[in-house]
C-alpha atoms as a PDB file:
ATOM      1  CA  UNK A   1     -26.062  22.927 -15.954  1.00  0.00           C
ATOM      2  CA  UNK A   2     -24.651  23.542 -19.498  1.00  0.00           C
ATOM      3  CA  UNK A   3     -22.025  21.589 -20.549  1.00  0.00           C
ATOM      4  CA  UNK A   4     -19.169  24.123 -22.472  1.00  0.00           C
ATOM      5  CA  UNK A   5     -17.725  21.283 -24.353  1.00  0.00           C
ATOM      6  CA  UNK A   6     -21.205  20.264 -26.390  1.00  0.00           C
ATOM      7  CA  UNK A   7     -22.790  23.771 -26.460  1.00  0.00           C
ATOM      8  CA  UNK A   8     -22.889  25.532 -29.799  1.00  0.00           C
ATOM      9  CA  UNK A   9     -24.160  28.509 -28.944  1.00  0.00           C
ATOM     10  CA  UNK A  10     -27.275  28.018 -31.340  1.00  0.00           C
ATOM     11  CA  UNK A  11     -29.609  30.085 -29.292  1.00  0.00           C
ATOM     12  CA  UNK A  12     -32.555  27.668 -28.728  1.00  0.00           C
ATOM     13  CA  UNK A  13     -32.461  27.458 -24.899  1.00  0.00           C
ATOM     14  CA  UNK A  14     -32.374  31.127 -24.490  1.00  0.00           C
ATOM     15  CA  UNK A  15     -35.505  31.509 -27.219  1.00  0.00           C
ATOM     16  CA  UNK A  16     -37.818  28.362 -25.348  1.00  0.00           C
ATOM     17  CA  UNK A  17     -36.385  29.810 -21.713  1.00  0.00           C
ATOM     18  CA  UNK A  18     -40.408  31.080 -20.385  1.00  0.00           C
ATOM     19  CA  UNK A  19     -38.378  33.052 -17.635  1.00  0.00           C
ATOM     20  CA  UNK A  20     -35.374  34.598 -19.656  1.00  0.00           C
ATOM     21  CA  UNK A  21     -32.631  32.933 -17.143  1.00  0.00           C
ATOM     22  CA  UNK A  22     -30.237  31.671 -19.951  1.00  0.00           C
ATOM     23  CA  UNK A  23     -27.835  34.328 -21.681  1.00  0.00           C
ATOM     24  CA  UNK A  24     -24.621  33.828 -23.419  1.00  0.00           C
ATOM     25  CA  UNK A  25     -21.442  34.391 -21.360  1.00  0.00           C
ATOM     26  CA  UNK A  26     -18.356  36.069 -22.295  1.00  0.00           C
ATOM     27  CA  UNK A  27     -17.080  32.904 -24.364  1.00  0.00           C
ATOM     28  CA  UNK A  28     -20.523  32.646 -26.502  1.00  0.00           C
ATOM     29  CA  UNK A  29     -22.269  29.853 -24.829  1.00  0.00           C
ATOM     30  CA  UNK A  30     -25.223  29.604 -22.780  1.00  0.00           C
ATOM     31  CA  UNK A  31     -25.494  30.226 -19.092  1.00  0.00           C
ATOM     32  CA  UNK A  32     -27.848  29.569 -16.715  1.00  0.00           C
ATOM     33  CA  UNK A  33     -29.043  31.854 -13.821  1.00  0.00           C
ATOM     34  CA  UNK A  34     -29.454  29.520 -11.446  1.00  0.00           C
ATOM     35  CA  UNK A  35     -31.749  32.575  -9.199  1.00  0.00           C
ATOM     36  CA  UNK A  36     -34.063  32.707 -12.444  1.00  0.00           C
ATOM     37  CA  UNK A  37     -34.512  29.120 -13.144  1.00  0.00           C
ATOM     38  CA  UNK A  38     -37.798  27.101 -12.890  1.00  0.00           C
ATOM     39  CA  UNK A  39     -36.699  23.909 -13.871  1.00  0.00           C
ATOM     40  CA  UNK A  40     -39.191  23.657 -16.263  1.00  0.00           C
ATOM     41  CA  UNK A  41     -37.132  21.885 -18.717  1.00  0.00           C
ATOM     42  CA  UNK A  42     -37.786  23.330 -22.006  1.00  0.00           C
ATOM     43  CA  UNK A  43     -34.007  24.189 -22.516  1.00  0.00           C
ATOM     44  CA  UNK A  44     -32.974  20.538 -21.495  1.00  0.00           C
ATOM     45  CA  UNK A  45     -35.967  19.327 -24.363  1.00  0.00           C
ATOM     46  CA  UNK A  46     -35.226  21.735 -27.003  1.00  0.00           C
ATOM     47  CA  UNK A  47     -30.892  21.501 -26.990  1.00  0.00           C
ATOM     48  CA  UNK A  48     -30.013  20.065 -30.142  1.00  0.00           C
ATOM     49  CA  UNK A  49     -26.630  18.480 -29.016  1.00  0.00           C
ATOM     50  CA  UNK A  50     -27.938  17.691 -25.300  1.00  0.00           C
ATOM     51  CA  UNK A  51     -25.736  20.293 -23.660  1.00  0.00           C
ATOM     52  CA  UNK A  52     -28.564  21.134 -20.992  1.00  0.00           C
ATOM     53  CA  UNK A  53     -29.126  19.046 -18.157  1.00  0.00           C
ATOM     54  CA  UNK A  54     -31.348  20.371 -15.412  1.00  0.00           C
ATOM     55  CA  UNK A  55     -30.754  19.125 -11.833  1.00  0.00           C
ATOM     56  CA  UNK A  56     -33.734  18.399 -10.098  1.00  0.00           C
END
């Protein structure tokens, strides 16, 4: 889940996604398919301002 508020639409979680299931949506932040997802947790790790949180 990405939180809107604290995203700021750096890029990093799309770049470290290993399965290309984050994009931007229409408003410039980052979206997660939840149909592509792993749950790896690289996006959660490498979000600067901690906007990612996976649910496991």
């Amino acid at each position: 889940m990405v939180d809107k508020k604290k995203c700021i639409s750096c890029g990093a979680c799309v770049e470290i996604c290993p399965v290309g299931a984050i994009s931007f949506d229409s408003d410039g932040k980052a979206s997660i398919n939840p149909d592509k997802c792993i749950k790896c947790g690289s996006c959660e790790a490498t979000c600067p301002v901690s906007a990612i949180k996976i649910n496991y």
